[in-house]
N, C-alpha and C. Protein backbone atom coordinates (compact mmCIF):
# COMPACT_ATOMS: atom_id res chain seq x y z
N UNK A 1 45.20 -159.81 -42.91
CA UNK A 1 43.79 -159.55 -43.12
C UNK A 1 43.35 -160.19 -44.42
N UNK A 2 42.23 -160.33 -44.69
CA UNK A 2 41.44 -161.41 -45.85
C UNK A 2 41.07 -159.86 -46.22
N UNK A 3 40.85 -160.26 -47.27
CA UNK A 3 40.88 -159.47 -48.73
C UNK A 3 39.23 -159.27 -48.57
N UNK A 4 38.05 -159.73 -48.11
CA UNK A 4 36.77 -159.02 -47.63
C UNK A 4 36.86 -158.36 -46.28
N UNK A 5 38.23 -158.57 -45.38
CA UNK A 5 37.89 -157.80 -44.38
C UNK A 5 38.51 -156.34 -45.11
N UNK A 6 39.60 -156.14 -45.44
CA UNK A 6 39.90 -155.30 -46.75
C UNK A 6 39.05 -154.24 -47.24
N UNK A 7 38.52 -154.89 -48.33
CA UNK A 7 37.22 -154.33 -48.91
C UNK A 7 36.65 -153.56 -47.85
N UNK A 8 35.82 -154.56 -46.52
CA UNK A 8 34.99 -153.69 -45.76
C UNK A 8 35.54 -152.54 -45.34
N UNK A 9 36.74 -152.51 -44.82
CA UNK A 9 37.25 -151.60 -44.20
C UNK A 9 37.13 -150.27 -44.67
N UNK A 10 37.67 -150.53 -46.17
CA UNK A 10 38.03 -149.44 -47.00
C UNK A 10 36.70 -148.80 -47.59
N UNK A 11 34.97 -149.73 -47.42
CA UNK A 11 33.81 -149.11 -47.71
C UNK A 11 33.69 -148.08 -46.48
N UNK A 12 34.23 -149.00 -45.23
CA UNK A 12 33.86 -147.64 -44.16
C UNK A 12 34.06 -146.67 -44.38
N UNK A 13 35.22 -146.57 -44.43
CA UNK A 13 36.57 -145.35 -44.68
C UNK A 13 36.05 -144.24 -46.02
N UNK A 14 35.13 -145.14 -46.55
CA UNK A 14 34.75 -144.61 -47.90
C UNK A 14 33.28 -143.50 -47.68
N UNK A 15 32.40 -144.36 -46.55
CA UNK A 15 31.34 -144.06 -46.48
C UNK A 15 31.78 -142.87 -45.14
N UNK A 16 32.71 -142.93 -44.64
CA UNK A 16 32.71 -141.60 -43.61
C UNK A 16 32.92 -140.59 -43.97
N UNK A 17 34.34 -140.55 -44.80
CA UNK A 17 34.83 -139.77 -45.78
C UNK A 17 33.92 -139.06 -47.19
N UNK A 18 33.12 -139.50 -47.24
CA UNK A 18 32.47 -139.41 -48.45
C UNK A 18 30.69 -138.69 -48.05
N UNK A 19 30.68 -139.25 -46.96
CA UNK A 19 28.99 -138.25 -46.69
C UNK A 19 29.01 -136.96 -45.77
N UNK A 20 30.43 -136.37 -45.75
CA UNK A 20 30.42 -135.17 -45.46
C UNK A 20 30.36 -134.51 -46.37
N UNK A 21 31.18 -134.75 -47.66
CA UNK A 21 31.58 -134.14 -49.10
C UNK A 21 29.98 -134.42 -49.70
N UNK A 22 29.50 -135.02 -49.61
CA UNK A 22 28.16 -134.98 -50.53
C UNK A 22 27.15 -134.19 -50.52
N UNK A 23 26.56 -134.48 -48.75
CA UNK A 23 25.82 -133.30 -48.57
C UNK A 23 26.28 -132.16 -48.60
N UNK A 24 26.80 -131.79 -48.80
CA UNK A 24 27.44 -130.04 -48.73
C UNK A 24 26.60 -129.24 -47.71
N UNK A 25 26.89 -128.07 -48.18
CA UNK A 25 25.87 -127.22 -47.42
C UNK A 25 24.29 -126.58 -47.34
N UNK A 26 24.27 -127.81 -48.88
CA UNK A 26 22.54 -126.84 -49.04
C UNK A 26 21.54 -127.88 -48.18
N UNK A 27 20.46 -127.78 -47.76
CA UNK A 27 19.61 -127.98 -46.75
C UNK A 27 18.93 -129.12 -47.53
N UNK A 28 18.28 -129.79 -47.27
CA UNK A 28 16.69 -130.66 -48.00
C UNK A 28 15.87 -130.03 -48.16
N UNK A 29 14.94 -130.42 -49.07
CA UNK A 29 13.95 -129.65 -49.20
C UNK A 29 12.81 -129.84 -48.22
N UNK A 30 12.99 -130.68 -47.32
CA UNK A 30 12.14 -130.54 -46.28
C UNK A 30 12.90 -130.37 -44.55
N UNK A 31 14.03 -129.40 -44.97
CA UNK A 31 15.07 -128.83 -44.12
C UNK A 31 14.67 -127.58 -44.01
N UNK A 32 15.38 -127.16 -43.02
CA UNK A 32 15.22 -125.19 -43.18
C UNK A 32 16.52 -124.94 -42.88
N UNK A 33 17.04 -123.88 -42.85
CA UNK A 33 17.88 -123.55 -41.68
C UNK A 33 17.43 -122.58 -40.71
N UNK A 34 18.19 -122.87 -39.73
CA UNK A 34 17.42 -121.69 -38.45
C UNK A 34 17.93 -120.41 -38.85
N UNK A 35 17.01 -119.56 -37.83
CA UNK A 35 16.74 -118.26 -38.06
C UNK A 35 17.51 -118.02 -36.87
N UNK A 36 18.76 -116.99 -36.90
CA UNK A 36 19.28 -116.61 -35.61
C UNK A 36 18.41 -114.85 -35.29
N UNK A 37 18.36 -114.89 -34.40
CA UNK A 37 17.75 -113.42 -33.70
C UNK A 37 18.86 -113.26 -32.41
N UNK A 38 19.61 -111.85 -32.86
CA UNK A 38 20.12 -111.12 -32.08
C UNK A 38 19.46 -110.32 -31.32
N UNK A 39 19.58 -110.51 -29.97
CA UNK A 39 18.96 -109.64 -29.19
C UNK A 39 19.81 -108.96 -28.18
N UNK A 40 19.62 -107.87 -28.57
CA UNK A 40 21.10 -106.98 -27.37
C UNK A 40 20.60 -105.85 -27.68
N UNK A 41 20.85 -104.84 -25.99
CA UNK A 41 20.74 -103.74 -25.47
C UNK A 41 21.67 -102.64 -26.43
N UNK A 42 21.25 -101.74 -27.26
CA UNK A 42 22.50 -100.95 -27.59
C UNK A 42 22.44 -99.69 -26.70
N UNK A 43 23.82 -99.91 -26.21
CA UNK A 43 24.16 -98.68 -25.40
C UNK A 43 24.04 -97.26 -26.13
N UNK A 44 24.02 -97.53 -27.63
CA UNK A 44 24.36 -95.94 -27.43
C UNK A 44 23.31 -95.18 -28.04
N UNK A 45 21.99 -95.69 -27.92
CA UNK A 45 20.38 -95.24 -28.28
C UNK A 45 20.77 -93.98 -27.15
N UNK A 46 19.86 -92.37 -27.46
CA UNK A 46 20.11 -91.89 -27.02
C UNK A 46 18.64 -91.47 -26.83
N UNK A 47 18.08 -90.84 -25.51
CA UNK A 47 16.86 -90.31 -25.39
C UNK A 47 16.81 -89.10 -25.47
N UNK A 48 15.74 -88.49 -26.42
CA UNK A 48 15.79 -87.57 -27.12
C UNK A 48 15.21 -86.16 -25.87
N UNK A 49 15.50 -84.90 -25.53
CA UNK A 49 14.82 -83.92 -24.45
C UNK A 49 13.48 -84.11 -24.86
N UNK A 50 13.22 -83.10 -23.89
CA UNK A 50 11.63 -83.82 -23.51
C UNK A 50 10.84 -82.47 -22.66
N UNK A 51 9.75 -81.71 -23.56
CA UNK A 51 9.54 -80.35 -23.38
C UNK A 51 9.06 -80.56 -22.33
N UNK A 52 7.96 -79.37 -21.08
CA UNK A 52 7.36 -79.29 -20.46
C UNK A 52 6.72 -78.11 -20.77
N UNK A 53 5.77 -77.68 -21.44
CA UNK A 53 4.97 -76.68 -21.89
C UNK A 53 3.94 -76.02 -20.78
N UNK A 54 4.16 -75.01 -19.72
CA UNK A 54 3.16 -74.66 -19.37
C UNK A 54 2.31 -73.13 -20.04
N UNK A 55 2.67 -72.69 -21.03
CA UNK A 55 2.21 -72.09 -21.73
C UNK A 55 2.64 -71.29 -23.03
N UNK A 56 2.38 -70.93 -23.78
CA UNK A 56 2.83 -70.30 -25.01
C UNK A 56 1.50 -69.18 -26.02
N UNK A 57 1.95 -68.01 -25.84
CA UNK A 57 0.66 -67.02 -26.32
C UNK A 57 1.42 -65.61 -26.34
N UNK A 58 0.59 -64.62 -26.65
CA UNK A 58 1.40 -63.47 -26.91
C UNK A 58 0.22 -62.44 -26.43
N UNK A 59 0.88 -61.37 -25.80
CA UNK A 59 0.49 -59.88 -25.52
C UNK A 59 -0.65 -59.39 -26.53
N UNK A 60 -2.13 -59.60 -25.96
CA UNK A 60 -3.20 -59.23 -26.66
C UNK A 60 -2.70 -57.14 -26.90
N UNK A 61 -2.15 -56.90 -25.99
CA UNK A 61 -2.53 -55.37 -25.75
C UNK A 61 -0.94 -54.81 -26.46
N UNK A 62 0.01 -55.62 -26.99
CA UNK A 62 1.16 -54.85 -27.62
C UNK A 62 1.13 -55.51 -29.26
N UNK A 63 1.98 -54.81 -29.60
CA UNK A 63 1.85 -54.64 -31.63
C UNK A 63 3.16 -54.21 -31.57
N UNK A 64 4.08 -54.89 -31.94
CA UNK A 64 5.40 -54.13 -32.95
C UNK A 64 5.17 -53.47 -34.12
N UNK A 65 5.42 -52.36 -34.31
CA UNK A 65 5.15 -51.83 -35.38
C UNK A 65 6.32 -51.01 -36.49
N UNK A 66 6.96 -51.30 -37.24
CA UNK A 66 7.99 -50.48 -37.85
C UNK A 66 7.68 -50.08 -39.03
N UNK A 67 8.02 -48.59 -39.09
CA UNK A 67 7.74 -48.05 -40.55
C UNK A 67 9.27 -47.46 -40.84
N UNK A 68 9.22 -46.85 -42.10
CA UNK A 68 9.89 -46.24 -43.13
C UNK A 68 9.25 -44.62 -43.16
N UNK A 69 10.24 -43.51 -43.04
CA UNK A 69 9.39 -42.65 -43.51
C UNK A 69 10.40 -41.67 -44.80
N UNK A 70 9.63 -41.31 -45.28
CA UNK A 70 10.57 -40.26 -46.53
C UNK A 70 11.07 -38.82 -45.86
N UNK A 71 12.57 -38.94 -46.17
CA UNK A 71 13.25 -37.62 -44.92
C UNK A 71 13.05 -36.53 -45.40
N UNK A 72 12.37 -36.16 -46.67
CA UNK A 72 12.13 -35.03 -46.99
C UNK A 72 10.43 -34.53 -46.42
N UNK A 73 9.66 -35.23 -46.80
CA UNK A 73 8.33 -34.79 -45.90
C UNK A 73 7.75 -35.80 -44.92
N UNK A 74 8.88 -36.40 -44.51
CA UNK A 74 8.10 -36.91 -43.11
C UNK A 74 6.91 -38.06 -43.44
N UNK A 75 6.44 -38.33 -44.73
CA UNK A 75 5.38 -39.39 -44.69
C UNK A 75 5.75 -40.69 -44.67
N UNK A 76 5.23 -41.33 -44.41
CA UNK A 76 5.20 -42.84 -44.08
C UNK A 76 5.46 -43.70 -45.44
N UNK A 77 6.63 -44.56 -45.64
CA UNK A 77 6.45 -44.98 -46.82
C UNK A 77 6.42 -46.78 -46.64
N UNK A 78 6.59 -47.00 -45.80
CA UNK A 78 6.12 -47.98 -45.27
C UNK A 78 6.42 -48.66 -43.81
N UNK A 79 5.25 -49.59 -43.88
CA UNK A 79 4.96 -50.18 -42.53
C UNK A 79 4.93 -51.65 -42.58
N UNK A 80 4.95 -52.40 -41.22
CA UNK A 80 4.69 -53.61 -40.97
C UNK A 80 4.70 -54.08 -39.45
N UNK A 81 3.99 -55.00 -39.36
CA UNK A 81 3.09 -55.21 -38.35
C UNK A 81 4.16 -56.59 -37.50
N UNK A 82 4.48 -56.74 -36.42
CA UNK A 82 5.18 -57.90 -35.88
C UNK A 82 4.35 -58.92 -34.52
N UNK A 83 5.05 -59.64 -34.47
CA UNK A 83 4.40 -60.45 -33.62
C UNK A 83 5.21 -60.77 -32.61
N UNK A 84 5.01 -61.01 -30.94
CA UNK A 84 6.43 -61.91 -30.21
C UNK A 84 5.61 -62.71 -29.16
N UNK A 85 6.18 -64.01 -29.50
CA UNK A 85 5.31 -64.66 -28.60
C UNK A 85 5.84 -65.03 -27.56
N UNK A 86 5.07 -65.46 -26.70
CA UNK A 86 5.70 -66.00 -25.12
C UNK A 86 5.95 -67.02 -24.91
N UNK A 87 6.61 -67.71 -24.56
CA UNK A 87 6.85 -68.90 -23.68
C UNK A 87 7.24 -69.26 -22.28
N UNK A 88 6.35 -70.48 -22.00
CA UNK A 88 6.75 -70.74 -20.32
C UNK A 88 7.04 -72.09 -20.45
N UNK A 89 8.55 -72.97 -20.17
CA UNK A 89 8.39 -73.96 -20.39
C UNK A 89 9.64 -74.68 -19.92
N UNK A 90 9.78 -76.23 -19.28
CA UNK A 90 11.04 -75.96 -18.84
C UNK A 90 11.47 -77.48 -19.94
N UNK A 91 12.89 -78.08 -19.61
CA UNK A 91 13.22 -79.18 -20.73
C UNK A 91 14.53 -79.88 -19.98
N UNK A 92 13.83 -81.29 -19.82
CA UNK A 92 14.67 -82.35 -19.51
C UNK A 92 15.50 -83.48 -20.34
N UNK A 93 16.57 -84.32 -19.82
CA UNK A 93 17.48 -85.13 -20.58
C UNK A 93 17.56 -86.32 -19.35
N UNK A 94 17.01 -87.07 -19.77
CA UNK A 94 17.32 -88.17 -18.31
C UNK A 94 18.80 -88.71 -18.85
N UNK A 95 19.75 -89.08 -19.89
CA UNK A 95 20.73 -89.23 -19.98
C UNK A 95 22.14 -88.25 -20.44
N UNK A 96 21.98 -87.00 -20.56
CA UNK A 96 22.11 -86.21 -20.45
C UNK A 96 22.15 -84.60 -20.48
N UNK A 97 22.66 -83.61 -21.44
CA UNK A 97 22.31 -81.85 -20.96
C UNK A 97 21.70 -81.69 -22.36
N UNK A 98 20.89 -80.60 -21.96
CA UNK A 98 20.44 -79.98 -23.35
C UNK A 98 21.22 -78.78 -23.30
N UNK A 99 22.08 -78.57 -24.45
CA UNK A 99 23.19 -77.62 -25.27
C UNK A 99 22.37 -76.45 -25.63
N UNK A 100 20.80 -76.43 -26.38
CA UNK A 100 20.77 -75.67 -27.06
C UNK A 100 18.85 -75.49 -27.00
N UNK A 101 18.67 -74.39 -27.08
CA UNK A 101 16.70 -74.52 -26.98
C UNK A 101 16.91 -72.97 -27.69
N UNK A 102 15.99 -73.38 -29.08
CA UNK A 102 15.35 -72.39 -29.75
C UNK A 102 14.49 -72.20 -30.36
N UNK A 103 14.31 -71.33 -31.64
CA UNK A 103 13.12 -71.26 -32.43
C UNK A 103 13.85 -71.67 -34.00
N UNK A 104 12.52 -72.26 -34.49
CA UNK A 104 12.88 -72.35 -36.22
C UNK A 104 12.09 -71.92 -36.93
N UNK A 105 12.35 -70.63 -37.38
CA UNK A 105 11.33 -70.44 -38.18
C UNK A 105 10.79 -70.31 -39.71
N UNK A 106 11.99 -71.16 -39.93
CA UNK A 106 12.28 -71.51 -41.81
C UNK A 106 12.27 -73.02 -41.84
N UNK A 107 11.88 -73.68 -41.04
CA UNK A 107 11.48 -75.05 -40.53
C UNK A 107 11.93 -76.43 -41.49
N UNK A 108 13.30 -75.57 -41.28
CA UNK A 108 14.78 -76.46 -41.97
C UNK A 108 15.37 -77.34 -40.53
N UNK A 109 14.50 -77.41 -39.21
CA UNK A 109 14.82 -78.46 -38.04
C UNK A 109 16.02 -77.63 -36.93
N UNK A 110 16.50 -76.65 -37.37
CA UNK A 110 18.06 -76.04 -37.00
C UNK A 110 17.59 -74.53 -36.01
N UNK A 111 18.32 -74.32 -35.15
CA UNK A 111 17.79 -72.99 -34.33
C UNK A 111 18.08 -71.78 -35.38
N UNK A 112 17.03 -71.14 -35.66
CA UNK A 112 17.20 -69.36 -35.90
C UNK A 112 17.14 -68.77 -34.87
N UNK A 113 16.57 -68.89 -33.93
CA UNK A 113 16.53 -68.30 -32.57
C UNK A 113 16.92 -68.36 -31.37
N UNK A 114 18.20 -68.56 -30.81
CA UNK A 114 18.69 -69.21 -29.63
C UNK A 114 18.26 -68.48 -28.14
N UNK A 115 17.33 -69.43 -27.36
CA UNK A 115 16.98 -69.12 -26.11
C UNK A 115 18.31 -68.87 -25.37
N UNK A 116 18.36 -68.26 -24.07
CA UNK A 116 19.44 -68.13 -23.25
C UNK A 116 18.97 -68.31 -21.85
N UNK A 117 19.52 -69.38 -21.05
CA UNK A 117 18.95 -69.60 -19.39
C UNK A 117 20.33 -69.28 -18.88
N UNK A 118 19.92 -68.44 -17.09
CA UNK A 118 20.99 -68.62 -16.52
C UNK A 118 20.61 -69.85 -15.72
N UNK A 119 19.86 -70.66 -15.48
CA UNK A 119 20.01 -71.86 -14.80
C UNK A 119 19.66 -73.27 -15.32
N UNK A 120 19.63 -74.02 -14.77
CA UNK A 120 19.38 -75.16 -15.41
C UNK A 120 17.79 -75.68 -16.65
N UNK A 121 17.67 -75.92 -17.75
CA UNK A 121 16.74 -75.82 -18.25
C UNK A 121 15.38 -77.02 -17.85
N UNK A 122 16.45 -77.61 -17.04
CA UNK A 122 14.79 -78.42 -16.36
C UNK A 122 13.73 -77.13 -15.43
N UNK A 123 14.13 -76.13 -15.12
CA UNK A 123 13.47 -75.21 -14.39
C UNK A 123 13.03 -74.58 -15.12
N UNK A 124 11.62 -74.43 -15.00
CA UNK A 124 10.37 -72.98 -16.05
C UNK A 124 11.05 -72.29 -16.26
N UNK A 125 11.15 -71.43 -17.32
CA UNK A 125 11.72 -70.48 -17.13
C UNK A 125 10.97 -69.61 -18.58
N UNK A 126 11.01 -68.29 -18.60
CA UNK A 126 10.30 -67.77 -19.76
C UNK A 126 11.27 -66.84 -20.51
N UNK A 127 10.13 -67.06 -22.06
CA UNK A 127 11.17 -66.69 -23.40
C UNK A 127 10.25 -66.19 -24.11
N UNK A 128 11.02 -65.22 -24.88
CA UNK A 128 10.15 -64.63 -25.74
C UNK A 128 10.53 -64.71 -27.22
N UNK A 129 9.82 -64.77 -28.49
CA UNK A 129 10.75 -64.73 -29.79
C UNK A 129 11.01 -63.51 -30.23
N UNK A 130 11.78 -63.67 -30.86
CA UNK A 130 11.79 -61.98 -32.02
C UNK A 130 10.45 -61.60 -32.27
N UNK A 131 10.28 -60.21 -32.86
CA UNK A 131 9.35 -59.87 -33.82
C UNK A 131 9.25 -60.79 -34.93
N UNK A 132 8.14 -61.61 -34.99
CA UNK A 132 7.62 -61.72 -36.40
C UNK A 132 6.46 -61.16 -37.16
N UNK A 133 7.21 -61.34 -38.75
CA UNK A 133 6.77 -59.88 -39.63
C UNK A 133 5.55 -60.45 -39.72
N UNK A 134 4.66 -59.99 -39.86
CA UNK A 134 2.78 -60.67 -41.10
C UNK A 134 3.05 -60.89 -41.80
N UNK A 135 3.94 -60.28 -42.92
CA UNK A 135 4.65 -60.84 -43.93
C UNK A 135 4.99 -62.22 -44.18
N UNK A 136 5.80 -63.09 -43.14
CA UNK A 136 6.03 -63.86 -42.79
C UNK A 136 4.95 -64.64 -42.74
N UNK A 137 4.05 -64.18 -42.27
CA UNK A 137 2.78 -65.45 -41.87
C UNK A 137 2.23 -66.22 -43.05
N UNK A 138 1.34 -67.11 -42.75
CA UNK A 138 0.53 -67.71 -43.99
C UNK A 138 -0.87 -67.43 -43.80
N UNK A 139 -1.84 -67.40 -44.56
CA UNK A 139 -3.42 -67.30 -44.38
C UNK A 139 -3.77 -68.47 -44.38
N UNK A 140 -4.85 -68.99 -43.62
CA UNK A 140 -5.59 -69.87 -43.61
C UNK A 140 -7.26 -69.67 -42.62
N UNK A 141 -7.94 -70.97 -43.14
CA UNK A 141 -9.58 -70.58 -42.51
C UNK A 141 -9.74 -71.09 -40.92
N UNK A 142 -10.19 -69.81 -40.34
CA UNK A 142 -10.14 -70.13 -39.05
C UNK A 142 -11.87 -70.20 -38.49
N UNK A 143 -12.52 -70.21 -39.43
CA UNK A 143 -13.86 -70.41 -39.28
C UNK A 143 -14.26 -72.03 -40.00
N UNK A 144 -15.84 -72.05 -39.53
CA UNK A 144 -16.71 -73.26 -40.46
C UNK A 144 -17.49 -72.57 -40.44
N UNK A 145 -18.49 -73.04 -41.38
CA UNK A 145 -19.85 -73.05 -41.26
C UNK A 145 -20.08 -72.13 -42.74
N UNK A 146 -20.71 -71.51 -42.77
CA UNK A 146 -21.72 -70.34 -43.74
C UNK A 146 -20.41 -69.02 -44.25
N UNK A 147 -19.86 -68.71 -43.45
CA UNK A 147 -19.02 -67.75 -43.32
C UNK A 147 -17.47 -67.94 -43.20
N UNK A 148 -17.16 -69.37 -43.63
CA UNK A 148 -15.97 -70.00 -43.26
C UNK A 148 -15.09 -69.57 -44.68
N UNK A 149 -15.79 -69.02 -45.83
CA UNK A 149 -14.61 -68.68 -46.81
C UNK A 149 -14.23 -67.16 -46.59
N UNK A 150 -14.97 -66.64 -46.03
CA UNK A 150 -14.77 -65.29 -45.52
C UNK A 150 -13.55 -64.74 -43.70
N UNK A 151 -13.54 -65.95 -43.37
CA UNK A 151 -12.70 -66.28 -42.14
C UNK A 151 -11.32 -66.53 -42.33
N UNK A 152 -10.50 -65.49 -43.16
CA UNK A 152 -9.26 -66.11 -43.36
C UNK A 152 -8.17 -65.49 -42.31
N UNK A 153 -7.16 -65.60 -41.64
CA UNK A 153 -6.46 -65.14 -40.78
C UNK A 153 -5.07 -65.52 -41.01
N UNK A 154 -3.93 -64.68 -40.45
CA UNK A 154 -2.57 -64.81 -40.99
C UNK A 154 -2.33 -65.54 -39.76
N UNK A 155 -1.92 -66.58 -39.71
CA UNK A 155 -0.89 -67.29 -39.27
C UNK A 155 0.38 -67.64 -39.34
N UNK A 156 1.04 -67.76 -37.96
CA UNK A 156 2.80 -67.89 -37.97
C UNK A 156 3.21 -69.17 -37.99
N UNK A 157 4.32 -70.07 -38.69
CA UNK A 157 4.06 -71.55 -38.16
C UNK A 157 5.94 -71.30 -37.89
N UNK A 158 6.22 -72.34 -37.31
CA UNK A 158 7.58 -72.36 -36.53
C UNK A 158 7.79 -73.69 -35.49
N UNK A 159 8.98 -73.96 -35.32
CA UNK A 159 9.08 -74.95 -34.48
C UNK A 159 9.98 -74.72 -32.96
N UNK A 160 9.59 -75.14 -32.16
CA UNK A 160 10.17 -74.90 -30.75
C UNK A 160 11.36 -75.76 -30.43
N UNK A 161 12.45 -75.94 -30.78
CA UNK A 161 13.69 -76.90 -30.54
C UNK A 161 14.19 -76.81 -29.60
N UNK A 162 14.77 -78.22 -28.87
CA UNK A 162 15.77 -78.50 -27.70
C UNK A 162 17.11 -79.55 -28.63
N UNK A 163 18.04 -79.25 -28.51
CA UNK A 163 19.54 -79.94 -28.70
C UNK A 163 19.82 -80.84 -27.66
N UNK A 164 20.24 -81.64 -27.17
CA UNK A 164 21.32 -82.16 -26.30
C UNK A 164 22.16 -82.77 -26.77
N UNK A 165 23.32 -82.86 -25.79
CA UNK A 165 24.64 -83.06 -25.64
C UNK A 165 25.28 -84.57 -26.80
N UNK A 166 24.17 -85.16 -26.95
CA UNK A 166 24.20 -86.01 -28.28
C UNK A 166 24.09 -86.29 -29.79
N UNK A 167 23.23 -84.52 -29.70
CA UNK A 167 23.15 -83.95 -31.02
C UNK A 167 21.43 -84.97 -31.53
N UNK A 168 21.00 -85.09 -29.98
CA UNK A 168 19.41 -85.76 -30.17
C UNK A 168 18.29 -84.19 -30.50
N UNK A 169 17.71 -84.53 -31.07
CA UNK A 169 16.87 -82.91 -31.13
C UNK A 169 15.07 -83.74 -31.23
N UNK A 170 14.14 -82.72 -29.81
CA UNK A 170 13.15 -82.88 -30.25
C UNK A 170 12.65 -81.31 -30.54
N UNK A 171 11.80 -81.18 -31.54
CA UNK A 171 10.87 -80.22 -31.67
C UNK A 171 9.21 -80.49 -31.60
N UNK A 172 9.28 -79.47 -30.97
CA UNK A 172 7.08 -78.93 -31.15
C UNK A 172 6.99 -77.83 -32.21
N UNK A 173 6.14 -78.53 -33.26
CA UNK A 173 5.28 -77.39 -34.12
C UNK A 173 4.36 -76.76 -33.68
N UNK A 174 4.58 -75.75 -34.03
CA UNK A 174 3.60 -74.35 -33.50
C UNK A 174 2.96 -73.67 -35.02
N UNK A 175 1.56 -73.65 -34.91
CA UNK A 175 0.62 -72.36 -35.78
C UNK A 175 0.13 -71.86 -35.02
N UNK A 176 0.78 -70.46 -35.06
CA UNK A 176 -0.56 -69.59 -34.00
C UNK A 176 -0.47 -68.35 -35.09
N UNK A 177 -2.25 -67.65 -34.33
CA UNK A 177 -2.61 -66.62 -35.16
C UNK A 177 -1.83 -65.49 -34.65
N UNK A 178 -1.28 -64.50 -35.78
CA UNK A 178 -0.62 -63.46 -35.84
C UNK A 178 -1.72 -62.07 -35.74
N UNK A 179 -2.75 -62.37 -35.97
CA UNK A 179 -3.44 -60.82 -35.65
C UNK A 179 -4.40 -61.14 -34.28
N UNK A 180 -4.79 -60.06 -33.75
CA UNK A 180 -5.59 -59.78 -32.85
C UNK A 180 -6.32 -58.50 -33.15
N UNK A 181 -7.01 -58.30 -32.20
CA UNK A 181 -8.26 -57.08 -32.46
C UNK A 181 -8.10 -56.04 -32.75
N UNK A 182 -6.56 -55.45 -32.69
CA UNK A 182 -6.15 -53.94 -33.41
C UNK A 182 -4.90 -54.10 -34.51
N UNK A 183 -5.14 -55.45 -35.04
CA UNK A 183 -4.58 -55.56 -36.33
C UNK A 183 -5.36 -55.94 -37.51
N UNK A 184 -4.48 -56.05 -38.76
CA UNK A 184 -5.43 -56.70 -39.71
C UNK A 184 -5.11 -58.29 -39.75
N UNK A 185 -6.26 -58.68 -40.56
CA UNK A 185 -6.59 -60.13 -40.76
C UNK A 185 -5.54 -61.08 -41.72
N UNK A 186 -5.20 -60.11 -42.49
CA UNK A 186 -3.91 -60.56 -43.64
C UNK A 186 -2.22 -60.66 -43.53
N UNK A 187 -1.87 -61.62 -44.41
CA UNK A 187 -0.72 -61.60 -44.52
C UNK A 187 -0.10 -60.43 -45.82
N UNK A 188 0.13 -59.12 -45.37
CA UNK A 188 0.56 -58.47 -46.37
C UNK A 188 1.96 -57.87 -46.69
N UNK A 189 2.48 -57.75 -47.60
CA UNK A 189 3.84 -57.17 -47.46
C UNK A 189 4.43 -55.77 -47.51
N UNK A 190 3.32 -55.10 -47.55
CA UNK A 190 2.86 -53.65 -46.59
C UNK A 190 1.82 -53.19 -46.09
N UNK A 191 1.66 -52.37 -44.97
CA UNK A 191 0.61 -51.96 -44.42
C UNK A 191 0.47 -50.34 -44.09
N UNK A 192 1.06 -49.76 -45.17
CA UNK A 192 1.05 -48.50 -45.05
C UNK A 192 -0.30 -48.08 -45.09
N UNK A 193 -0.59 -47.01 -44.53
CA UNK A 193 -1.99 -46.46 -44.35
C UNK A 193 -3.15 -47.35 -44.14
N UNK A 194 -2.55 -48.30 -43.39
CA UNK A 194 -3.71 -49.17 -42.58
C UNK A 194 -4.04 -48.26 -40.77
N UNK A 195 -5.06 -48.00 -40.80
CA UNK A 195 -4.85 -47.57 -39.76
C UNK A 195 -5.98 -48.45 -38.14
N UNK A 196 -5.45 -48.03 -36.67
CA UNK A 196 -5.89 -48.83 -35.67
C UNK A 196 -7.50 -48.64 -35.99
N UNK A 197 -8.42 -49.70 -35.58
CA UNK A 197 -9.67 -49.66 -35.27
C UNK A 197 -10.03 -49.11 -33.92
């Protein structure tokens, strides 16, 4: 070989070898690099139960009522007023069971109150809560207008929970009013010598 075929050879060899190492990996400035987008199904999204509410309210015509009395003369040393509300409602899992349906009523997300079905909970079925105290309740205005600072009423607030088998949880918040027409209007933490209208 001649000493310029030589040379050329060894520019090839030079220029192949050599413009991988140069550009490296950073882009031009009128380069980008692409944007990858993953797109995939994750199996293990879980669908959360799913209420069916056909009603929720409480016994206009009953009152829990518990007092205290002093065992020496029999008087009343204290009282308090309760509430229990109703429910009609049934609760589905299209992927699978609901474990657990209750009440929360320290609305930390977790059951205080565990419902009990003997059959499947996709079927209506009705529940009732504990007594809750007035005590318990909060006041707020259940009026407008002219007379709306004078409209205050004790309200219960609480949440209605379903569990399933995934540890998916949905809840419904609930405020409902705690008095009716032969109670009082307040949230108090006794009601001794309140007496029926």
């Amino acid at each position: 070989m001649t000493v310029t075929k030589n040379v050329y050879v060894l520019m090839l060899a030079l220029v192949i070898v050599l413009s991988g190492c140069l550009s490296g990996n950073t882009a031009d400035a009128d380069e980008s690099e692409p944007t990858v987008i993953n797109n995939y199904y994750n199996q293990t999204t879980n669908e959360l139960p799913v209420f069916h509410i056909a009603g929720v309210g409480y016994d206009e015509n009953y009152l829990e009522q518990r007092s205290t009395y002093n065992s020496t003369t029999g008087t009343e040393e204290t009282r308090m007023y309760y509430k229990i509300f109703q429910f009609w409602f049934s609760v589905s899992d299209i992927d699978g069971n609901i474990t657990a349906v209750g009440l929360d009523f320290d609305l930390d997300h977790s059951i205080d109150h565990a419902f009990s079905s003997s059959e499947s909970w996709t079927n209506f079925s009705y529940h009732e809560s504990p007594g809750i105290a007035f005590a318990n309740g909060s006041m707020a205005n259940y009026g407008n207008g002219e007379w709306a600072e004078y409209e205050q009423y004790c309200f219960a607030t609480f949440n209605l929970i379903a569990i399933d088998d995934d540890s998916g949880v949905t809840l419904v918040p609930y405020t409902l009013p705690m008095n009716s027409y032969q109670t009082p209007d307040t949230c108090e933490d006794d009601y001794t010598g309140w007496e029926d209208n």
